[in-house]
N, C-alpha and C. Protein backbone atom coordinates (compact mmCIF):
# COMPACT_ATOMS: atom_id res chain seq x y z
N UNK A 1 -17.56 26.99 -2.06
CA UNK A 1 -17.79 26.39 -0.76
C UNK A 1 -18.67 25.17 -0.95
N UNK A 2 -18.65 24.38 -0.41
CA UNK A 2 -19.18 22.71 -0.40
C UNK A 2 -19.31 22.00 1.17
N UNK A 3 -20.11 20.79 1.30
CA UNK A 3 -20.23 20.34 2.52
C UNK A 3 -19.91 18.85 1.81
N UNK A 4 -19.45 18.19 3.01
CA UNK A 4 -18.98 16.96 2.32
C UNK A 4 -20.58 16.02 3.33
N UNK A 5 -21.45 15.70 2.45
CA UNK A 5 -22.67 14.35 3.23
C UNK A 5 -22.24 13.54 3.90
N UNK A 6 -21.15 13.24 3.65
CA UNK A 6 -20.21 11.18 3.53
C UNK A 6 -18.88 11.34 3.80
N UNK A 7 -18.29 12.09 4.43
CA UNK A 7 -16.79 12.43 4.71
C UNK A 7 -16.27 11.20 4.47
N UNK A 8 -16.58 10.14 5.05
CA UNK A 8 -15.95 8.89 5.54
C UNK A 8 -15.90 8.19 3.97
N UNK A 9 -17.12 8.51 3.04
CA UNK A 9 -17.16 7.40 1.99
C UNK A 9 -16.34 8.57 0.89
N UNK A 10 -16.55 9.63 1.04
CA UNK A 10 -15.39 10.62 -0.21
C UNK A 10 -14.14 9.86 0.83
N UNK A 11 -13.68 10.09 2.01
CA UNK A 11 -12.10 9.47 1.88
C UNK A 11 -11.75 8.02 0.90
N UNK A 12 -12.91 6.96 1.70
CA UNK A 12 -12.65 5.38 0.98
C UNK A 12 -12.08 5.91 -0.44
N UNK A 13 -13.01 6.66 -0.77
CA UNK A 13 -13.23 6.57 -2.66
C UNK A 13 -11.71 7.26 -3.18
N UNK A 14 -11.18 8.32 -2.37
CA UNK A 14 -10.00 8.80 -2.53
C UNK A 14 -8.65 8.37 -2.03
N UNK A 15 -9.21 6.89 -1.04
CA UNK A 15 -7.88 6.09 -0.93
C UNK A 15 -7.78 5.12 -1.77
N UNK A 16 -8.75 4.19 -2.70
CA UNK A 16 -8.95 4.01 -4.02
C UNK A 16 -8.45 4.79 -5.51
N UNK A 17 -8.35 5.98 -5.73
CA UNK A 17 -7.84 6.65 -6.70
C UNK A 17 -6.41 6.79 -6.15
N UNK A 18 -5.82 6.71 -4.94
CA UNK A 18 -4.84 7.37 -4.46
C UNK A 18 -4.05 6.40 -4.47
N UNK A 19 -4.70 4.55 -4.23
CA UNK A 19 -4.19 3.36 -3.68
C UNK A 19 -3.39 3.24 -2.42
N UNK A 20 -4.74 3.93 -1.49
CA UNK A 20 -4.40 3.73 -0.07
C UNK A 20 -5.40 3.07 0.94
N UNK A 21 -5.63 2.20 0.49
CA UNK A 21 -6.94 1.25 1.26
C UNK A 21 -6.98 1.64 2.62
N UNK A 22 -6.08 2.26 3.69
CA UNK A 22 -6.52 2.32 4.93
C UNK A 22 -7.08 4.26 4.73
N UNK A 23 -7.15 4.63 4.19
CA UNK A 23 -7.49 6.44 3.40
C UNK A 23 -8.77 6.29 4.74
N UNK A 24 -8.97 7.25 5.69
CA UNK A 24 -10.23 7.43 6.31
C UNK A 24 -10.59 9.35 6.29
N UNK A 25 -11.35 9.43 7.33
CA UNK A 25 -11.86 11.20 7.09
C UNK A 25 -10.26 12.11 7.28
N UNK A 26 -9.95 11.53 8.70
CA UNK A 26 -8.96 12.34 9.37
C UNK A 26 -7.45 12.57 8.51
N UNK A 27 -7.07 11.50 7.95
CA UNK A 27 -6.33 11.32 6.86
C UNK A 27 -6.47 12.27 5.78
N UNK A 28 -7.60 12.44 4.73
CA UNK A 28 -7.47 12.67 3.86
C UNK A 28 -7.91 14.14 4.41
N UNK A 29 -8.57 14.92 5.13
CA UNK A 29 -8.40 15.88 5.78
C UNK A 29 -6.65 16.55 5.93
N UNK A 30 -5.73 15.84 6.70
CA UNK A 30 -4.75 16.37 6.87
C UNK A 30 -3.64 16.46 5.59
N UNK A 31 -4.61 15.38 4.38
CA UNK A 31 -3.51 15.25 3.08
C UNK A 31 -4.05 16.89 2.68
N UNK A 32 -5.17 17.66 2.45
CA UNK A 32 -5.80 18.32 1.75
C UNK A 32 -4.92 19.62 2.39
N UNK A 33 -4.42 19.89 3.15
CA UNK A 33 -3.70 20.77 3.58
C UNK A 33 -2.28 20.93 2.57
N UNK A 34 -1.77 20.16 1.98
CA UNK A 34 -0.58 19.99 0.84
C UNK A 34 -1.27 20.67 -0.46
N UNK A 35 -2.56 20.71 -0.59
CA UNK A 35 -3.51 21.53 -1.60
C UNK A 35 -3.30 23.00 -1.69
N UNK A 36 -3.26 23.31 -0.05
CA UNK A 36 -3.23 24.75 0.03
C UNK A 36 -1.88 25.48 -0.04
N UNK A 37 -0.92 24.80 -0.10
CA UNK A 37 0.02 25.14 0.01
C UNK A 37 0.78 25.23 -1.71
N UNK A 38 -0.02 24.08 -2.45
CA UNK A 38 0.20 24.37 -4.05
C UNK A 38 -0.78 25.52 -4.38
N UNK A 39 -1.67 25.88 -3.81
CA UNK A 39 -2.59 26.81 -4.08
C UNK A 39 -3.50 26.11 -5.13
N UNK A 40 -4.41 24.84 -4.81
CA UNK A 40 -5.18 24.11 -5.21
C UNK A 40 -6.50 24.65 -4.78
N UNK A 41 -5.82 24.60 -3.25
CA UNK A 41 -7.34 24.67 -2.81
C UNK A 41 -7.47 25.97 -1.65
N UNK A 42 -7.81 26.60 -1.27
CA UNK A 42 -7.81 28.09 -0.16
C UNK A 42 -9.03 27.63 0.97
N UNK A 43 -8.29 28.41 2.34
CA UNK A 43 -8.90 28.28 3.22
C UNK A 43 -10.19 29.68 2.85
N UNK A 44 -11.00 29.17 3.54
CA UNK A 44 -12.16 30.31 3.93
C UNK A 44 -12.18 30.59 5.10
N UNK A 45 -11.90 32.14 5.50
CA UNK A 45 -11.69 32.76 6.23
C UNK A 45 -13.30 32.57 7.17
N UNK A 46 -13.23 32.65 8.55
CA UNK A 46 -14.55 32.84 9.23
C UNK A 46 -15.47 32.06 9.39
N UNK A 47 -14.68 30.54 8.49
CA UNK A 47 -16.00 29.68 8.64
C UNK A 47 -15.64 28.43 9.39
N UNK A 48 -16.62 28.10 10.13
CA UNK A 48 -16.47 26.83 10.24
C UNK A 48 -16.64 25.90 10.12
N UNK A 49 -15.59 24.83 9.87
CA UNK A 49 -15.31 23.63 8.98
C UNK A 49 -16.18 22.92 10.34
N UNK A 50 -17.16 22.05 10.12
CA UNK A 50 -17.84 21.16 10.91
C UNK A 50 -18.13 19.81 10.19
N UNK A 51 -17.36 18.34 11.09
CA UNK A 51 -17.89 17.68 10.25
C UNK A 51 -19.14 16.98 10.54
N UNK A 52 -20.37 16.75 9.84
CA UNK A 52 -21.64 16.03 9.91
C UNK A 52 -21.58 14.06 10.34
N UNK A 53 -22.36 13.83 11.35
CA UNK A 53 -21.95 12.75 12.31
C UNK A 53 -23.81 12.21 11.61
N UNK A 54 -23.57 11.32 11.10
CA UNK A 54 -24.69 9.97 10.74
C UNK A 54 -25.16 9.10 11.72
């Protein structure tokens, strides 16, 4: 389990590796769902996903 500090600056940085310059939170949020479905990445049951506002 992990909290993301910088949602906004982990997307930039992953539309850069990805070569998608417009990459923002909501985006790379809805890419990470294709994770779970390779079984990359698993939901956690009971928790909630909240994102932190700067």
């Amino acid at each position: 389990e992990f909290k993301l500090l910088k949602p906004e600056e982990v997307a930039k940085q992953w539309g850069k590796v990805k070569h998608r310059p417009k990459m923002n939170y909501e985006k790379l949020s809805r890419s990470l769902r294709f994770y779970y479905k390779q079984r990359i990445l698993k939901k956690v049951r009971n928790h909630c996903s909240c994102r932190s506002e700067e």
